[in-house]
C-alpha atoms as a PDB file:
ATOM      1  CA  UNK A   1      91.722  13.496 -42.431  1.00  0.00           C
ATOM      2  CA  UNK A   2      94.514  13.002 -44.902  1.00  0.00           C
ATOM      3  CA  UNK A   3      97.124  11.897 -41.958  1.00  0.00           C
ATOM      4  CA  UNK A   4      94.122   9.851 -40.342  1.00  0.00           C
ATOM      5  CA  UNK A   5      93.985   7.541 -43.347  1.00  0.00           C
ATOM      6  CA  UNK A   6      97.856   7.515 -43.433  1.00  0.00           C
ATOM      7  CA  UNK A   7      97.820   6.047 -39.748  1.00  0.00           C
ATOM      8  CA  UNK A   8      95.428   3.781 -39.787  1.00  0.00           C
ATOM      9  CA  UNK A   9      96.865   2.053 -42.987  1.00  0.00           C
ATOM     10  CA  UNK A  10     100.359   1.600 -41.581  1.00  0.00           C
ATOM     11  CA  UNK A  11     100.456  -2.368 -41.015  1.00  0.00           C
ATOM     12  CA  UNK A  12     101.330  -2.261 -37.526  1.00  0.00           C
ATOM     13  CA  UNK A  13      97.735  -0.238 -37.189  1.00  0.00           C
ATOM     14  CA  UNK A  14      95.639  -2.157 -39.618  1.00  0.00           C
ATOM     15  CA  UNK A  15      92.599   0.245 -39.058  1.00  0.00           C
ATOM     16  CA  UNK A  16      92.101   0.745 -43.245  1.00  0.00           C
ATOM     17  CA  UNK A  17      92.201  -1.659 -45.570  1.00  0.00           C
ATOM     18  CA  UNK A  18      93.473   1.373 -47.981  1.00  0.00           C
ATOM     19  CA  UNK A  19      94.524   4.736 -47.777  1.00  0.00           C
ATOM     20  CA  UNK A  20      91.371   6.620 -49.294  1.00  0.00           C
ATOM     21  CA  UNK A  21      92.909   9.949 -48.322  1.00  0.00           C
ATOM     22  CA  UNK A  22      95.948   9.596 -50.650  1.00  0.00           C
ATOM     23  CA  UNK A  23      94.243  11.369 -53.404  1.00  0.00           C
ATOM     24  CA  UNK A  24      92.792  14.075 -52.004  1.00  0.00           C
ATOM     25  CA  UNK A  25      94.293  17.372 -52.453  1.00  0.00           C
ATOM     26  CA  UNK A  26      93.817  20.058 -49.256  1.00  0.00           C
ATOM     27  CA  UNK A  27      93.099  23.485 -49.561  1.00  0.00           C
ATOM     28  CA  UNK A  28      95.444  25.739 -47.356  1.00  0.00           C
ATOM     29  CA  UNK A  29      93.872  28.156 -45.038  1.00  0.00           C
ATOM     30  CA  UNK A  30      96.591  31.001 -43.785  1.00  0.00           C
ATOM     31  CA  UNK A  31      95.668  30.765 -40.120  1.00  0.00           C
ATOM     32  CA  UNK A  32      99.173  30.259 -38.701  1.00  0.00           C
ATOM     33  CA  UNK A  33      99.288  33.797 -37.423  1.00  0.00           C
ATOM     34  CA  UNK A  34      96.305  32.718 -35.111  1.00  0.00           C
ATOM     35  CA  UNK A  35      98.930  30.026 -33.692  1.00  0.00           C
ATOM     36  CA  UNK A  36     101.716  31.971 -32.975  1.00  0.00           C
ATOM     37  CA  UNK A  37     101.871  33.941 -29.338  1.00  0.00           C
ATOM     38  CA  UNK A  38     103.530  36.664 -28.875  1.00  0.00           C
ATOM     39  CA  UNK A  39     106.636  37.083 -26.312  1.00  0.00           C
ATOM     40  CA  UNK A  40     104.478  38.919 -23.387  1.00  0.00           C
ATOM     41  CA  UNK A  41     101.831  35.915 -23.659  1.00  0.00           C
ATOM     42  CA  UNK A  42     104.920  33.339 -23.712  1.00  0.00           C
ATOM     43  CA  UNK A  43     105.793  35.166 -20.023  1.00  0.00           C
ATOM     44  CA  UNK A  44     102.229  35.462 -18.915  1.00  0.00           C
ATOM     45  CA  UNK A  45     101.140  31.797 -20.173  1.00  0.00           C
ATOM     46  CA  UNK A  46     104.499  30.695 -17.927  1.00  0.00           C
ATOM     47  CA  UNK A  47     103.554  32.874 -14.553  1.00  0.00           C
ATOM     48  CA  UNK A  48     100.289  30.503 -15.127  1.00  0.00           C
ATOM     49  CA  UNK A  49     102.114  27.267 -15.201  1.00  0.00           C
ATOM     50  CA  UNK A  50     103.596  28.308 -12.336  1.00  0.00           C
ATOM     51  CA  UNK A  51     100.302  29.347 -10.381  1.00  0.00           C
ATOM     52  CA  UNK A  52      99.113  26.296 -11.493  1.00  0.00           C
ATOM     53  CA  UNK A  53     101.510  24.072  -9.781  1.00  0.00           C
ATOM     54  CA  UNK A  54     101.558  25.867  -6.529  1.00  0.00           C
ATOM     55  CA  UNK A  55      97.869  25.966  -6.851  1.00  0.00           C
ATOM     56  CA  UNK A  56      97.577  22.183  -7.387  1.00  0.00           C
ATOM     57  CA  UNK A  57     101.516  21.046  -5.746  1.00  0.00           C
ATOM     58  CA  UNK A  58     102.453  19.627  -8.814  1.00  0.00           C
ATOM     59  CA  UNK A  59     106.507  19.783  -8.247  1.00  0.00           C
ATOM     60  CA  UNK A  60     107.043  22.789 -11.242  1.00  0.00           C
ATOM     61  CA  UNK A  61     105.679  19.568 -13.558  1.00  0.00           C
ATOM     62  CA  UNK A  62     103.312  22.383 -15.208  1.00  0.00           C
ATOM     63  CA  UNK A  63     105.782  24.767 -15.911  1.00  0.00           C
ATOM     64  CA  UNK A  64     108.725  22.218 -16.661  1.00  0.00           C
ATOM     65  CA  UNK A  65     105.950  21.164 -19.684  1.00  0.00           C
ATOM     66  CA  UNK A  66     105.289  24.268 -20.719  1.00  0.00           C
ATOM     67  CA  UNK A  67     109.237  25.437 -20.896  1.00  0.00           C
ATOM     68  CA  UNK A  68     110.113  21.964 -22.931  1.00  0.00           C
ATOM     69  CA  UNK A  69     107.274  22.057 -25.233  1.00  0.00           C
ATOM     70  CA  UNK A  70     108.108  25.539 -25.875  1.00  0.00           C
ATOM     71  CA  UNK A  71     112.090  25.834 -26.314  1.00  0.00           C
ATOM     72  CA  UNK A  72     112.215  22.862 -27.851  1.00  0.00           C
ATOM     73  CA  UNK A  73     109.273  22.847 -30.528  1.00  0.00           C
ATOM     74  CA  UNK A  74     108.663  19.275 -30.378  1.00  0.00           C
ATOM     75  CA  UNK A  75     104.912  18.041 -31.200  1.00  0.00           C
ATOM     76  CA  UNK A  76     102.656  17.047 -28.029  1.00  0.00           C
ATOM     77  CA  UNK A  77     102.824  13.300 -29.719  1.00  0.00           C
ATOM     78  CA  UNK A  78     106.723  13.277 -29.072  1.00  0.00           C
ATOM     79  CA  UNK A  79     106.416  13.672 -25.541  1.00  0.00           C
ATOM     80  CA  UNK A  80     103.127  11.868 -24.355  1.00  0.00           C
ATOM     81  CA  UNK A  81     101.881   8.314 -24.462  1.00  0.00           C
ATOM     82  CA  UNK A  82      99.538   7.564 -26.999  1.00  0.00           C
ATOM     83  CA  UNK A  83      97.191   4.744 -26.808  1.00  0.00           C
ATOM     84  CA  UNK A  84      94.502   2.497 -28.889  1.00  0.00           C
ATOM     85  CA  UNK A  85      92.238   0.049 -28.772  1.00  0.00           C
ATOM     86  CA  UNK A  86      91.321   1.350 -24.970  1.00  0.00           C
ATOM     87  CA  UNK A  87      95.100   1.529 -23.699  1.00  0.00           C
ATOM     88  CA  UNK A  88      96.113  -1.997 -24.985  1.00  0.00           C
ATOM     89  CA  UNK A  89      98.085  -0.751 -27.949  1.00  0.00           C
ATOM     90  CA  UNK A  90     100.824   1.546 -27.638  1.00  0.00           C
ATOM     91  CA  UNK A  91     101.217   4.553 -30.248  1.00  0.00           C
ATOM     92  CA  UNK A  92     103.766   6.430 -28.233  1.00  0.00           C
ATOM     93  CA  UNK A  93     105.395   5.140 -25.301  1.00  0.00           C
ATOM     94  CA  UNK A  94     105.918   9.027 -23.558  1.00  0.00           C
ATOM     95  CA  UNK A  95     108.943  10.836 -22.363  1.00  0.00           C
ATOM     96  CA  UNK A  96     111.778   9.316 -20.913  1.00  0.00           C
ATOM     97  CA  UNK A  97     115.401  10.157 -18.982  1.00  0.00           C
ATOM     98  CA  UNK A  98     117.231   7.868 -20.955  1.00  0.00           C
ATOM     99  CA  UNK A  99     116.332  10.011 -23.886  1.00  0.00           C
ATOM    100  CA  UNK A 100     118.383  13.008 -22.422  1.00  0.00           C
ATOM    101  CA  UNK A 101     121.916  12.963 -22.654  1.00  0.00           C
ATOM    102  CA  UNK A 102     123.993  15.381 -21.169  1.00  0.00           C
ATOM    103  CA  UNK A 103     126.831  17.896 -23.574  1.00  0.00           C
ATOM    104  CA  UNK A 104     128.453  20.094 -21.206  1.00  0.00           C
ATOM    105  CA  UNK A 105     126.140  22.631 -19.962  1.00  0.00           C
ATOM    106  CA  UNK A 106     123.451  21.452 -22.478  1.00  0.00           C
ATOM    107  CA  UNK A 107     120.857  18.847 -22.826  1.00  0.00           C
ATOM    108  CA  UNK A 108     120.815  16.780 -25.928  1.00  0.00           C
ATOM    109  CA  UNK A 109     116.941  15.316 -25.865  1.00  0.00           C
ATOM    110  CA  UNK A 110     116.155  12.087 -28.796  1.00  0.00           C
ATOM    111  CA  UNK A 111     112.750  11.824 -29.880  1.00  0.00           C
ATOM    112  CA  UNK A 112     111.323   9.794 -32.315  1.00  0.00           C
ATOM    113  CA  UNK A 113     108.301  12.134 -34.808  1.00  0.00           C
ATOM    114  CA  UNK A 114     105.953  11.238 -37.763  1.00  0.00           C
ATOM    115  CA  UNK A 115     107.044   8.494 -39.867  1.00  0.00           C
ATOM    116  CA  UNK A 116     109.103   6.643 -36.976  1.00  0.00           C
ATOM    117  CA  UNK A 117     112.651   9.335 -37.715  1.00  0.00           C
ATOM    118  CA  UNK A 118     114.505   9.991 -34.964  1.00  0.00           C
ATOM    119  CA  UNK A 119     115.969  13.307 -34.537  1.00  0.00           C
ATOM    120  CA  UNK A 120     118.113  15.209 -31.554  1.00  0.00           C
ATOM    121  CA  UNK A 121     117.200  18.608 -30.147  1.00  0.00           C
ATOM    122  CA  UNK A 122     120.086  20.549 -28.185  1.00  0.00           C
ATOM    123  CA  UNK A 123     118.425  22.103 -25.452  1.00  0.00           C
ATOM    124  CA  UNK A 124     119.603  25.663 -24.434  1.00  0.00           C
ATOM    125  CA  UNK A 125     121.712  25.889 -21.127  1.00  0.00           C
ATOM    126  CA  UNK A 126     118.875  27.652 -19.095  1.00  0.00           C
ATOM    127  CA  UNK A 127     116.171  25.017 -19.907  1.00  0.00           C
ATOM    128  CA  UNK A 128     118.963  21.969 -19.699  1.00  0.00           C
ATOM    129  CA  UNK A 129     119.455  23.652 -15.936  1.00  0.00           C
ATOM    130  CA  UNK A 130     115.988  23.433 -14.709  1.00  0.00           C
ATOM    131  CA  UNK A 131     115.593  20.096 -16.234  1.00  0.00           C
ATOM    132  CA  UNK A 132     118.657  18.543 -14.589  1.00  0.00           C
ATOM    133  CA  UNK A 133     117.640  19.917 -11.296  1.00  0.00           C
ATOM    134  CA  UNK A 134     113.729  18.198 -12.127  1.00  0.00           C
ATOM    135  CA  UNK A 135     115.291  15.038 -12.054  1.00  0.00           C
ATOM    136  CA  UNK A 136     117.178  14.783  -9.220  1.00  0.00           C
ATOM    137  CA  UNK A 137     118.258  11.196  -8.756  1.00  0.00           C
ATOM    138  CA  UNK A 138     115.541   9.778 -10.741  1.00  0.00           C
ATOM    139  CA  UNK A 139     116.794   6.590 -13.409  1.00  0.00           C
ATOM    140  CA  UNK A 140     116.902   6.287 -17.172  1.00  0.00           C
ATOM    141  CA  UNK A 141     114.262   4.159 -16.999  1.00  0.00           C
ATOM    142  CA  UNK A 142     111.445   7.089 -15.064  1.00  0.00           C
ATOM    143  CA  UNK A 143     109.367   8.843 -17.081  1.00  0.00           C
ATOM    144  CA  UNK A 144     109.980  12.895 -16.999  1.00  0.00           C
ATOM    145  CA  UNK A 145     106.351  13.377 -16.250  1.00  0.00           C
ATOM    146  CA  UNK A 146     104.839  10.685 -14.491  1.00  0.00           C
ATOM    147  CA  UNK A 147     101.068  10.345 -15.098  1.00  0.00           C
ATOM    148  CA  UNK A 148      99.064  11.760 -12.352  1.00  0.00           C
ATOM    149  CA  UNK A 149      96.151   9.091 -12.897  1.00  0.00           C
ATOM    150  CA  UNK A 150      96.038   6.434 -10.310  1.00  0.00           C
ATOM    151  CA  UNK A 151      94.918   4.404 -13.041  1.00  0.00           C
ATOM    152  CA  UNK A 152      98.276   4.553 -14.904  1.00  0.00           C
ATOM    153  CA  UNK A 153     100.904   5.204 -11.952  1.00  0.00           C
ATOM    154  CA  UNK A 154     104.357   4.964 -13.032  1.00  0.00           C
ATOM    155  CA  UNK A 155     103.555   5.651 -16.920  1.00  0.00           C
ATOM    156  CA  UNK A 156     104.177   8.610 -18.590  1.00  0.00           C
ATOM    157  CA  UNK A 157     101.842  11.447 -19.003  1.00  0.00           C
ATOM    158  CA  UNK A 158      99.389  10.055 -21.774  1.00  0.00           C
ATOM    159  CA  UNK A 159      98.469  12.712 -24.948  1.00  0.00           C
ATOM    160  CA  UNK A 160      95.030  13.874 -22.779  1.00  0.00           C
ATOM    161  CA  UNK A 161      97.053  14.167 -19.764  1.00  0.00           C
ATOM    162  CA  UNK A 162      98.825  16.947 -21.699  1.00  0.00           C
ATOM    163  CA  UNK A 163      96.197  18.428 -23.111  1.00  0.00           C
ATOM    164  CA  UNK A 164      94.241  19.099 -19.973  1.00  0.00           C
ATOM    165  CA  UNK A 165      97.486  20.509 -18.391  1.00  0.00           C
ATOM    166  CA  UNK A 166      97.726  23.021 -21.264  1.00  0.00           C
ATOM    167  CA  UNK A 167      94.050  23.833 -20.804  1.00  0.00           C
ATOM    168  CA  UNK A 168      94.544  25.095 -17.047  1.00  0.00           C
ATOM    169  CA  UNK A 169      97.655  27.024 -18.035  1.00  0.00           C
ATOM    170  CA  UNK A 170      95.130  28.800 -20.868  1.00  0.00           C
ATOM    171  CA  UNK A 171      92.249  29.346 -18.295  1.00  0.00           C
ATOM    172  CA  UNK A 172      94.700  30.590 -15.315  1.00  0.00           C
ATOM    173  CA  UNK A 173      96.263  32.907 -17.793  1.00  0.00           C
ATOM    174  CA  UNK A 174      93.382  33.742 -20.012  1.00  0.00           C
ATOM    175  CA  UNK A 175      94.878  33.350 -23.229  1.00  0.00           C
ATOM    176  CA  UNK A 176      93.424  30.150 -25.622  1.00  0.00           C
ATOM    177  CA  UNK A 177      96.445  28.431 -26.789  1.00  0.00           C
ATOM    178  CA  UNK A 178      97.608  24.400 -26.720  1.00  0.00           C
ATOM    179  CA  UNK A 179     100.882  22.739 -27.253  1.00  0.00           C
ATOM    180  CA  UNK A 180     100.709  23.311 -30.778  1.00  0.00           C
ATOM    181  CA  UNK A 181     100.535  26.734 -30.485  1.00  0.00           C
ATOM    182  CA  UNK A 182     103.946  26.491 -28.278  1.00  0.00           C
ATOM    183  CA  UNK A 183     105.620  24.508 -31.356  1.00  0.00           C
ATOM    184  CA  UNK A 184     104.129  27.552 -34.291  1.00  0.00           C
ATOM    185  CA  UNK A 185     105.393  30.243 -31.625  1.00  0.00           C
ATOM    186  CA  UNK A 186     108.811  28.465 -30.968  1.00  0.00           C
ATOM    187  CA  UNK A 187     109.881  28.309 -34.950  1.00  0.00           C
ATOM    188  CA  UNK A 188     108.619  32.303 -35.171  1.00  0.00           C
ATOM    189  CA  UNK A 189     110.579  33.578 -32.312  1.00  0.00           C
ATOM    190  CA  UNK A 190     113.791  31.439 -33.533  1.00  0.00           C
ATOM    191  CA  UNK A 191     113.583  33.041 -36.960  1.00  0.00           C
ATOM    192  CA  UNK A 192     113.370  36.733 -35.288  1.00  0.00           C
ATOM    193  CA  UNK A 193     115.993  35.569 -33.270  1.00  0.00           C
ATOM    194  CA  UNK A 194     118.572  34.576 -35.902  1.00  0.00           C
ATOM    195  CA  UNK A 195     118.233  30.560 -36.437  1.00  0.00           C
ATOM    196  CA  UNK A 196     118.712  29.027 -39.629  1.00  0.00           C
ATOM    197  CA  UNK A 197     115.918  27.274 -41.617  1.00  0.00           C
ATOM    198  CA  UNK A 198     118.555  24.173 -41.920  1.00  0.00           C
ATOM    199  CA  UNK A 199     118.594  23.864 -38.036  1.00  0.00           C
ATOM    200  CA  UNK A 200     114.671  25.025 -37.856  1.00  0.00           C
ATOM    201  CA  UNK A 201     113.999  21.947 -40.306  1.00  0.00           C
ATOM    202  CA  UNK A 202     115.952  20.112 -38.775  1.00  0.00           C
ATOM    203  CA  UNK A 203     114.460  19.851 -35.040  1.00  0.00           C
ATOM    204  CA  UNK A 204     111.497  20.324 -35.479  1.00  0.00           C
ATOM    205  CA  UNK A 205     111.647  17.549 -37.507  1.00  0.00           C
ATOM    206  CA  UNK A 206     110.019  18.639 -41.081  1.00  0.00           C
ATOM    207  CA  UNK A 207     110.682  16.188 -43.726  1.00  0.00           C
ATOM    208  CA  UNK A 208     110.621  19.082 -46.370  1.00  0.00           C
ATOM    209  CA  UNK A 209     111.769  22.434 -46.395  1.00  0.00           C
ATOM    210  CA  UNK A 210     108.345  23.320 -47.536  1.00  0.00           C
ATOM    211  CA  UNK A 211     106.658  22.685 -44.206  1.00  0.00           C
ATOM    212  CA  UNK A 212     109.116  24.410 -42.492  1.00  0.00           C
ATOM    213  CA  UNK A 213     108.935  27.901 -44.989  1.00  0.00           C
ATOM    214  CA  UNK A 214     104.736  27.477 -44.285  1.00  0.00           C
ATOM    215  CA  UNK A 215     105.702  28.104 -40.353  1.00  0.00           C
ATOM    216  CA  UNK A 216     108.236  30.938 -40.741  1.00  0.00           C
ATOM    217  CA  UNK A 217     106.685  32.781 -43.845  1.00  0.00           C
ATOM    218  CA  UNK A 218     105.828  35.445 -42.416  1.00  0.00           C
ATOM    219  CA  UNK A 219     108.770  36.247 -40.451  1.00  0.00           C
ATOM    220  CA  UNK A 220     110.892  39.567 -41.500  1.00  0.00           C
ATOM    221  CA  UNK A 221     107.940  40.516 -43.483  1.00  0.00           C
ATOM    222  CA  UNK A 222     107.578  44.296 -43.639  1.00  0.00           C
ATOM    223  CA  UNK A 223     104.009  45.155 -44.080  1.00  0.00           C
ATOM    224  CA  UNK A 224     103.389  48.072 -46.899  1.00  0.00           C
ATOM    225  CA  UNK A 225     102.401  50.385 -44.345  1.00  0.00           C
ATOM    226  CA  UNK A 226     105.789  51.073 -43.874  1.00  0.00           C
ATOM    227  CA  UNK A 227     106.753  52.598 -46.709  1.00  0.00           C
ATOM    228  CA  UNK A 228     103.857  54.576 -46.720  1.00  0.00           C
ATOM    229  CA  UNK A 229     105.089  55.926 -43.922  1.00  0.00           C
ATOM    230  CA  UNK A 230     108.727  56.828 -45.072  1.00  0.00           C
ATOM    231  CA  UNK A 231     107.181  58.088 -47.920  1.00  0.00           C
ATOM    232  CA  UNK A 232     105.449  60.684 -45.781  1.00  0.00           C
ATOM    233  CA  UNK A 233     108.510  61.246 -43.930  1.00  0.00           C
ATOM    234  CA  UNK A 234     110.274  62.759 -46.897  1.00  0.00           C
ATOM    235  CA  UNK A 235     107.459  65.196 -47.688  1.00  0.00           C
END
């Protein structure tokens, strides 16, 4: 509610006259370990994106999606076109080539987040790879994932066009989970993995270090349990 006020105050929105949301103060609810997947749903959820495309021919668009969303962490507004006032005003404009540039064998990918800061992700050689080979001879100017509406040919895939896409991954694999999830799950299993909350802040694009410690809190938490158990050990 809070951010919806924010929005629609901005003066290039002009929704609210003023931000009534300012004020309020939110009550945190710990239900981040509902977001984050674990590593054997990350591999089933992508043998689904893959089903998915062969079941529907969608050129690996499903499971290119997937594989950005999730080793890069960006947000699902970041990537899509966003729309108001019935697709005459843009939000978001949607993923485009000209926002990849190429560093040796990586992928350096711009995007522009909350409050209109642009940040760059470097992209990991594997996922830079499959991306290059995506885009064959396609120009700056293409979007990575066209829209599949006949409605809005040659536009990028809008914010519901990603959503639904996420939502036949989740039903082919059986596991509830949307690109949000992917983002949650990607700052986790970086943390395990050795990355640094500078570079975690950093793309995903947290304007405080206290967002950032709210996703990874948990991480390289030992549960009491365990020293129960050594305890018992030593008996």
């Amino acid at each position: 509610i809070k951010s919806l006020w924010e929005w629609g105050t901005r003066a290039s929105i002009g929704y609210f006259a003023i931000d009534l949301g300012k004020d309020l103060s939110i009550q945190w609810d710990d239900k981040l370990a509902e977001r984050i997947l674990s590593e054997r749903e990350i591999a089933k959820l992508e043998k689904a994106a893959m089903a998915v495309d062969l079941q529907h021919n969608t050129n690996k668009m499903h499971w290119l999606l997937f594989t950005l969303m999730f080793y890069s962490g960006v947000r699902a507004g970041e990537i899509a076109r966003q729309t108001s006032d019935y697709g005459k005003r843009v939000i978001t404009p949607g993923l485009f080539w000209r926002q990849f540039r190429e560093d040796g064998d990586c992928l350096l990918l711009t995007v522009t987040g909350k409050r209109n800061k642009t940040r760059t992700i470097s992209l990991d050689p594997e996922t830079s790879a499959v991306l290059l080979d995506y885009r064959g001879d396609a120009s700056n100017d293409q979007p990575v994932f066209p829209s599949p509406s006949r409605r809005d040919r040659g536009k990028p895939l809008s914010d519901r066009g990603l959503r639904l896409m996420m939502e036949e991954i989740s039903t082919c694999a059986g596991i509830k989970f949307s690109a949000h999830f992917l983002r949650h799950t990607h700052a986790t299993l970086a943390k395990k993995n050795g990355a640094s909350d500078f570079d975690l802040q950093a793309d995903l694009g947290h304007a405080s270090p206290a967002t950032t410690a709210k996703y990874i809190h948990h991480v390289g938490r030992v549960g009491t349990s365990h020293a129960l158990r050594k305890k018992s050990k030593h008996r």
